[in-house]
N, C-alpha and C. Protein backbone atom coordinates (compact mmCIF):
# COMPACT_ATOMS: atom_id res chain seq x y z
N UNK A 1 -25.35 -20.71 -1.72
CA UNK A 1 -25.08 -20.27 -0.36
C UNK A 1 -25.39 -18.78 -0.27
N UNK A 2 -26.05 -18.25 0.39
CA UNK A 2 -26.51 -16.93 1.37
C UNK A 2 -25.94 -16.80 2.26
N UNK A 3 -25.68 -15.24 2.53
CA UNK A 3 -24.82 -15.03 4.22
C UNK A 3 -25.91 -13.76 4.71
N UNK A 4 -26.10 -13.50 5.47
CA UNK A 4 -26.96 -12.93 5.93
C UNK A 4 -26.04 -11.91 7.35
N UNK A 5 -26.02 -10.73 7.04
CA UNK A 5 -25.48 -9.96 7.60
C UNK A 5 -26.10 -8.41 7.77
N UNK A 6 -26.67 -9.02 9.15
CA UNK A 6 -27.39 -7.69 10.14
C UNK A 6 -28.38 -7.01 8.98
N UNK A 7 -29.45 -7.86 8.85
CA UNK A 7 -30.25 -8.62 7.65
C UNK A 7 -30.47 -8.27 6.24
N UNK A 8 -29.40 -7.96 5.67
CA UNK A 8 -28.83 -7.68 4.62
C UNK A 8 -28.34 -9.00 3.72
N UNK A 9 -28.74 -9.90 2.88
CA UNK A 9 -27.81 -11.03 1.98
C UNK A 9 -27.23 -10.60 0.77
N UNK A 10 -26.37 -11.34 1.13
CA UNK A 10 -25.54 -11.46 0.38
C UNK A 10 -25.09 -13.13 -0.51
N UNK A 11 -25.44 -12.58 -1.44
CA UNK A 11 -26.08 -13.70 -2.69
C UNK A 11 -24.71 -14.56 -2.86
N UNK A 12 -24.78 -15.39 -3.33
CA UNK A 12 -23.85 -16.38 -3.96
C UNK A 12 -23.31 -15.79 -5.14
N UNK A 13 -24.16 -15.31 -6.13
CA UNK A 13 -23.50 -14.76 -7.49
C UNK A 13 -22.82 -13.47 -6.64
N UNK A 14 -23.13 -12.46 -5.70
CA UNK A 14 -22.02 -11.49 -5.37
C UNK A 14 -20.58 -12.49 -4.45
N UNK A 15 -20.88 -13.50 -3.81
CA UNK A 15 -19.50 -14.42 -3.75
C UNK A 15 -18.54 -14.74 -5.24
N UNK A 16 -19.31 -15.22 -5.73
CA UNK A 16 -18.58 -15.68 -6.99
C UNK A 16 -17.62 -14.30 -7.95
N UNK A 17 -18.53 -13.46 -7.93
CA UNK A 17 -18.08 -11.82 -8.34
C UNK A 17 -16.59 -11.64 -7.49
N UNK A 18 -16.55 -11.85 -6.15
CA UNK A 18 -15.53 -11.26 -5.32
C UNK A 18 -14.53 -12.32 -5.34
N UNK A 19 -14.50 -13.64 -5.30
CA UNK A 19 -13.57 -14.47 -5.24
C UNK A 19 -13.07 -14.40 -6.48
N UNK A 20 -12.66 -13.71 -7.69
CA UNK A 20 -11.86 -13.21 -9.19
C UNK A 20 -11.25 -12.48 -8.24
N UNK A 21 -11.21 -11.74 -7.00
CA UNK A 21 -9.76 -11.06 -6.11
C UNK A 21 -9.35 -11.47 -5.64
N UNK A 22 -9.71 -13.14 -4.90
CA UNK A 22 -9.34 -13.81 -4.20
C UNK A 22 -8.71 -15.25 -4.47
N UNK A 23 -7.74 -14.95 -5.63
CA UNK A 23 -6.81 -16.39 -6.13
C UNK A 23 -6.78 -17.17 -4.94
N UNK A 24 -6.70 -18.79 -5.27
CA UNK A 24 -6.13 -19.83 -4.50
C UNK A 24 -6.75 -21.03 -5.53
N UNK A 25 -5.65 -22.05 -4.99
CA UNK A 25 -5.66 -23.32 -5.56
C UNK A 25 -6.81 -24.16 -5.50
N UNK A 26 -7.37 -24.13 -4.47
CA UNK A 26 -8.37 -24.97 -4.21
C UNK A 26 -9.49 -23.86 -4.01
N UNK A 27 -10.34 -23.69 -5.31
CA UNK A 27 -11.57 -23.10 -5.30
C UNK A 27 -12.46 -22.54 -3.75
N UNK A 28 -12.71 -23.77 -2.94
CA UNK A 28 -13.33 -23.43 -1.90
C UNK A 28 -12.69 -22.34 -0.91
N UNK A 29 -11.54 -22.60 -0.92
CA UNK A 29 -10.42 -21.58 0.12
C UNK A 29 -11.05 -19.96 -0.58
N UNK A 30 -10.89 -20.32 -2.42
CA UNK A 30 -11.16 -18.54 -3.13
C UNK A 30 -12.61 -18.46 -2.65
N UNK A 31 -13.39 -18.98 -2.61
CA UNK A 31 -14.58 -18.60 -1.80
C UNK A 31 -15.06 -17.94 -0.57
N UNK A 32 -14.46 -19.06 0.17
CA UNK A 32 -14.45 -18.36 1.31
C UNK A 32 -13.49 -17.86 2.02
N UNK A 33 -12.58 -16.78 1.40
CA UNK A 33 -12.35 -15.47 1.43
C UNK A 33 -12.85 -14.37 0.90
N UNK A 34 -13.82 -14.63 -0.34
CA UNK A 34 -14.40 -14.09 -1.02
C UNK A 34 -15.78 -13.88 -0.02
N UNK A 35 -16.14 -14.47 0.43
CA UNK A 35 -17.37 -14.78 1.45
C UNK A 35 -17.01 -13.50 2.78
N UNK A 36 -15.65 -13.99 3.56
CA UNK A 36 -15.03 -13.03 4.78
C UNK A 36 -15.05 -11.88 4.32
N UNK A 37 -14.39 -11.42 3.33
CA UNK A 37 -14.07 -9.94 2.76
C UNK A 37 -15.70 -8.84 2.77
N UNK A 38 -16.24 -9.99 1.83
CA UNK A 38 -17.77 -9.23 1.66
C UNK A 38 -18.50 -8.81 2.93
N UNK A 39 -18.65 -10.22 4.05
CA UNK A 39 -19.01 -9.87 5.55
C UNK A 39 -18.07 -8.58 5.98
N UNK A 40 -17.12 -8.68 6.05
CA UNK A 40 -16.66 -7.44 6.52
C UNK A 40 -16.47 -6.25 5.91
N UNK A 41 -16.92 -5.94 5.05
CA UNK A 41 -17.14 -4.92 4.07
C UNK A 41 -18.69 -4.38 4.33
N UNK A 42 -19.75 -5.39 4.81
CA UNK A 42 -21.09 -5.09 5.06
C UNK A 42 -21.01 -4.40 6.40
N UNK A 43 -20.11 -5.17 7.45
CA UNK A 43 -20.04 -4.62 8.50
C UNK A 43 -19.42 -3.37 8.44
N UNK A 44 -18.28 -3.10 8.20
CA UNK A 44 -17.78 -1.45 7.92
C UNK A 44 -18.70 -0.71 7.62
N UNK A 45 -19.55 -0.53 6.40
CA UNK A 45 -20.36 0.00 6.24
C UNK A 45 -21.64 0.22 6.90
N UNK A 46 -22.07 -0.81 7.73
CA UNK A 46 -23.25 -0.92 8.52
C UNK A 46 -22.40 0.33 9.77
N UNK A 47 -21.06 0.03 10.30
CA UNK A 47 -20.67 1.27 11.64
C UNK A 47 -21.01 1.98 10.81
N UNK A 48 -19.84 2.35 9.41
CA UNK A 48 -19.66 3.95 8.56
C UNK A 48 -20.96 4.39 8.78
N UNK A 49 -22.44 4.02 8.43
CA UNK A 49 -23.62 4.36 8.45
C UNK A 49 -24.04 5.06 10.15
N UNK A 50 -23.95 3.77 10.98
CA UNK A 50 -23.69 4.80 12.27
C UNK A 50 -22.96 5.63 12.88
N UNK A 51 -21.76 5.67 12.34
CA UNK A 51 -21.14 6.70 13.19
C UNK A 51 -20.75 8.06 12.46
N UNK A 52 -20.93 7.84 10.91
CA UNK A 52 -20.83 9.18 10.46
C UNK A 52 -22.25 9.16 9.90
N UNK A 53 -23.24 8.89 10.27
CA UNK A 53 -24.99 9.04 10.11
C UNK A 53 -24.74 9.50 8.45
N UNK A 54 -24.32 8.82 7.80
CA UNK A 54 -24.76 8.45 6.41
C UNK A 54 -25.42 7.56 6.15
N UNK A 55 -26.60 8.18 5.25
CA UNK A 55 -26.93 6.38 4.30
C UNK A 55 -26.32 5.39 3.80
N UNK A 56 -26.12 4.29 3.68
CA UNK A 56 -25.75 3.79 2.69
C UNK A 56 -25.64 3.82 1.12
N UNK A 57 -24.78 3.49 0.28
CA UNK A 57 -24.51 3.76 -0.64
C UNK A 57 -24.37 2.87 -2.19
N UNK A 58 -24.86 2.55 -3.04
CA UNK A 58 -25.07 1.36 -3.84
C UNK A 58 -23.75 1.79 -4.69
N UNK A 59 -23.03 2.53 -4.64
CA UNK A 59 -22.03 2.89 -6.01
C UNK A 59 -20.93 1.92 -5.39
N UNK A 60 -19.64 1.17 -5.99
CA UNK A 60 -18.99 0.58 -5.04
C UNK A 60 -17.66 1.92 -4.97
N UNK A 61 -17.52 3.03 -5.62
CA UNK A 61 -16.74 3.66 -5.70
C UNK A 61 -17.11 4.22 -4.47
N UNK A 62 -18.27 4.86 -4.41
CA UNK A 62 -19.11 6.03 -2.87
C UNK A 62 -18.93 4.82 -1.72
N UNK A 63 -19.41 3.38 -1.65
CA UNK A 63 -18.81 3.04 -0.60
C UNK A 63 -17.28 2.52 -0.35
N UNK A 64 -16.71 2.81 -0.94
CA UNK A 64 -14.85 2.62 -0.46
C UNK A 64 -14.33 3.72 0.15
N UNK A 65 -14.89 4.80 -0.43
CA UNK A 65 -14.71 6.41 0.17
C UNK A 65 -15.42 6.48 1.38
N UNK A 66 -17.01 5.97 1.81
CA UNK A 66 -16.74 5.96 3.01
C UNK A 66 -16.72 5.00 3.76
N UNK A 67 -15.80 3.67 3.84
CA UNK A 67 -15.38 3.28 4.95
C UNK A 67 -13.80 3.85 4.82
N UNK A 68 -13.12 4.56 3.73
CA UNK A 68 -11.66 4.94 4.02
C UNK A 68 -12.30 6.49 5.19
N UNK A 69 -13.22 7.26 4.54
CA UNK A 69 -13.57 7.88 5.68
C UNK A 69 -13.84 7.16 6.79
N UNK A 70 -14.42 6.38 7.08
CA UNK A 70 -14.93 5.97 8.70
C UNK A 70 -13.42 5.57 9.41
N UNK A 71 -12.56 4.60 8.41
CA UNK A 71 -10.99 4.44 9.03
C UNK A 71 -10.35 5.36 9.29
N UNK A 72 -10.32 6.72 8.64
CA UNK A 72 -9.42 7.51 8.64
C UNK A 72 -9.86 8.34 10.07
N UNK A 73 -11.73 8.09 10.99
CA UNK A 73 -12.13 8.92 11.94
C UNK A 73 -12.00 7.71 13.14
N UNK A 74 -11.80 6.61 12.79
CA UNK A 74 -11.87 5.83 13.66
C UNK A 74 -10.77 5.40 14.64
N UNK A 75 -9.64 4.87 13.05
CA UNK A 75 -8.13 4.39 13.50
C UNK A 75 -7.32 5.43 14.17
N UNK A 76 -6.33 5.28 15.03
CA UNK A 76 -5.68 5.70 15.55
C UNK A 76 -3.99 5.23 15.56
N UNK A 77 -2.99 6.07 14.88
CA UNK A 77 -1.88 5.74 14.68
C UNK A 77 -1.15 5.91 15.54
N UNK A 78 -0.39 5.26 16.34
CA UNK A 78 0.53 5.83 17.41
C UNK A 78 1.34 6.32 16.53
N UNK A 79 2.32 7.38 17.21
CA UNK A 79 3.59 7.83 16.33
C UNK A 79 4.79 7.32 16.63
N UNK A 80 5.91 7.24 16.11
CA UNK A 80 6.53 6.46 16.21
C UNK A 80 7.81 7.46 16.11
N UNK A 81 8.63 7.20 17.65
CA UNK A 81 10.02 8.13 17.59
C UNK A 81 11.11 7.28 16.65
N UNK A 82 12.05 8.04 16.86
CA UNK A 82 13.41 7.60 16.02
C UNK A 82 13.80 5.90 17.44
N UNK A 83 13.66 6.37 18.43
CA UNK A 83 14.14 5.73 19.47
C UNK A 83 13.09 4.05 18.58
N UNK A 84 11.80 4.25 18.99
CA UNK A 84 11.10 3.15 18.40
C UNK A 84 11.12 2.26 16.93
N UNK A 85 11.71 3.12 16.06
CA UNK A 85 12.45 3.11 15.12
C UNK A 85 13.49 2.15 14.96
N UNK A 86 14.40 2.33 15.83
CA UNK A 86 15.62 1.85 15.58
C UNK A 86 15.39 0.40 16.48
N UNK A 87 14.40 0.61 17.50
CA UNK A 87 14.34 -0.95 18.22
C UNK A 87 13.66 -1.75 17.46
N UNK A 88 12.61 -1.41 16.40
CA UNK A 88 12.19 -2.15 15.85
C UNK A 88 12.67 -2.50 14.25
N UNK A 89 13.65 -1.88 13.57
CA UNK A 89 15.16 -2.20 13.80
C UNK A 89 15.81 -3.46 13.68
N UNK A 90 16.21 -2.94 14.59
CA UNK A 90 17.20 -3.78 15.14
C UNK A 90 16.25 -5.30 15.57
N UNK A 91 15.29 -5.52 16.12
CA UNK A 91 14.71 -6.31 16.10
C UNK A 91 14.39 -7.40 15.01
N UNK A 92 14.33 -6.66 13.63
CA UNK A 92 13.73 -7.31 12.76
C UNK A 92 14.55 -6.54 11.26
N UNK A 93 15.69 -7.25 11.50
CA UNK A 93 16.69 -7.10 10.21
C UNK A 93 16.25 -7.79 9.19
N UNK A 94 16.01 -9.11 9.12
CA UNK A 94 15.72 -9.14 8.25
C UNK A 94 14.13 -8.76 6.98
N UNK A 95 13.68 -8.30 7.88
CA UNK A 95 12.65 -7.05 6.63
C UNK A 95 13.60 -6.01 5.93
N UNK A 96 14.65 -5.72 6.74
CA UNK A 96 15.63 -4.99 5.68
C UNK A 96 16.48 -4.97 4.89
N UNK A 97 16.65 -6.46 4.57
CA UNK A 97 17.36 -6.59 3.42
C UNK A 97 16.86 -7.20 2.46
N UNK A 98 17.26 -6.58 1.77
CA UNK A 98 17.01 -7.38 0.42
C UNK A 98 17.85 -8.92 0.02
N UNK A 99 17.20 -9.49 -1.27
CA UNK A 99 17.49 -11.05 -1.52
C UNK A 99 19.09 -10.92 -1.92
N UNK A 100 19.77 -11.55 -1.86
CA UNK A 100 21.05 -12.16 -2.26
C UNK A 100 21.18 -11.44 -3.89
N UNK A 101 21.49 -11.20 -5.10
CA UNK A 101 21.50 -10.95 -6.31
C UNK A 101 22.29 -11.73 -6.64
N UNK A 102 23.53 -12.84 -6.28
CA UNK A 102 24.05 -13.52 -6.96
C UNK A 102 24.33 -14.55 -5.90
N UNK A 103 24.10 -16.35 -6.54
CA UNK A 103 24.55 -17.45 -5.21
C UNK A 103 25.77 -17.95 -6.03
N UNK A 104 26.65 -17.13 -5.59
CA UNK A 104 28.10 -17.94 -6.48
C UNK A 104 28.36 -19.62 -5.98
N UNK A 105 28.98 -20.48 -6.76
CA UNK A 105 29.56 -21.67 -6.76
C UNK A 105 30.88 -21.33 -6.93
N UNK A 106 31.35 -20.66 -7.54
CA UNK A 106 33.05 -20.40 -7.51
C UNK A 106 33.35 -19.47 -7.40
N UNK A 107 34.43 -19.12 -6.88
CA UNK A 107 35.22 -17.50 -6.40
C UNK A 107 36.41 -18.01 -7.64
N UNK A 108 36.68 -17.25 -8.69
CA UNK A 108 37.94 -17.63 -8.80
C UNK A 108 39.13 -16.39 -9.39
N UNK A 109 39.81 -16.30 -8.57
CA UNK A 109 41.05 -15.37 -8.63
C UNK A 109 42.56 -15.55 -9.63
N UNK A 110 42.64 -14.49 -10.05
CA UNK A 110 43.86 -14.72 -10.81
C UNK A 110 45.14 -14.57 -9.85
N UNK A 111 45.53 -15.85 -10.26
CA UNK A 111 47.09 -16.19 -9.97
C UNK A 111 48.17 -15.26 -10.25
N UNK A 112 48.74 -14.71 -9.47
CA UNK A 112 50.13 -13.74 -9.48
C UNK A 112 50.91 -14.48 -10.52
N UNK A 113 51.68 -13.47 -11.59
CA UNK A 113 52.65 -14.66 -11.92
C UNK A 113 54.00 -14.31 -11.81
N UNK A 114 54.99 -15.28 -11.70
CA UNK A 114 56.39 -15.42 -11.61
C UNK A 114 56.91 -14.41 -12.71
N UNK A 115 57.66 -13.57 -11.88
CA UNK A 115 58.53 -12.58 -13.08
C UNK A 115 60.16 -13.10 -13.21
């Protein structure tokens, strides 16, 4: 299988390479995520190339640096008050706790004794 992206392919042996990041049970699923990831990794790089007018880059280290550059000129973080904070919060407790550390079966207390 070939994927062909904005006419660039992308080989089967570079699928097979990328799905070793992409565990799952049933082989085909590690594929094709292995398949999505790569498409969108071509695409990042195909904007990164237009919008910060760089070449492309064959190192895989030089291209991670720039699509974290192209994210870092692109994305936009809203900021977030204390007020937004606390509604989201309060909304969604349980992301804030942590698991149980003990599921007791018995409570058991010592008996007072007769003096």
């Amino acid at each position: 299988m070939t994927i062909q992206v904005n006419g660039r392919a992308i080989s089967e042996r570079e699928i097979n390479i990328e799905s070793a990041h992409h565990p799952a049970e049933d082989p085909r699923l590690s594929q094709r995520q292995a398949a999505v990831a790569l498409v969108i990794r071509e695409l990042l790089l195909d904007r990164a190339e237009q919008a910060l007018a760089k070449p492309g880059a064959d190192d895989a280290a030089e291209q991670e640096a720039i699509i974290e550059r192209l994210l870092e000129a692109e994305l936009v973080y809203p900021k977030a008050d204390d007020q937004a904070c606390r509604r989201y919060y309060q909304q969604n407790p349980d992301r804030f706790r942590s698991p149980d550390l003990y599921e007791a079966r018995h409570i058991l207390l010592a008996a007072r004794r007769k003096t």
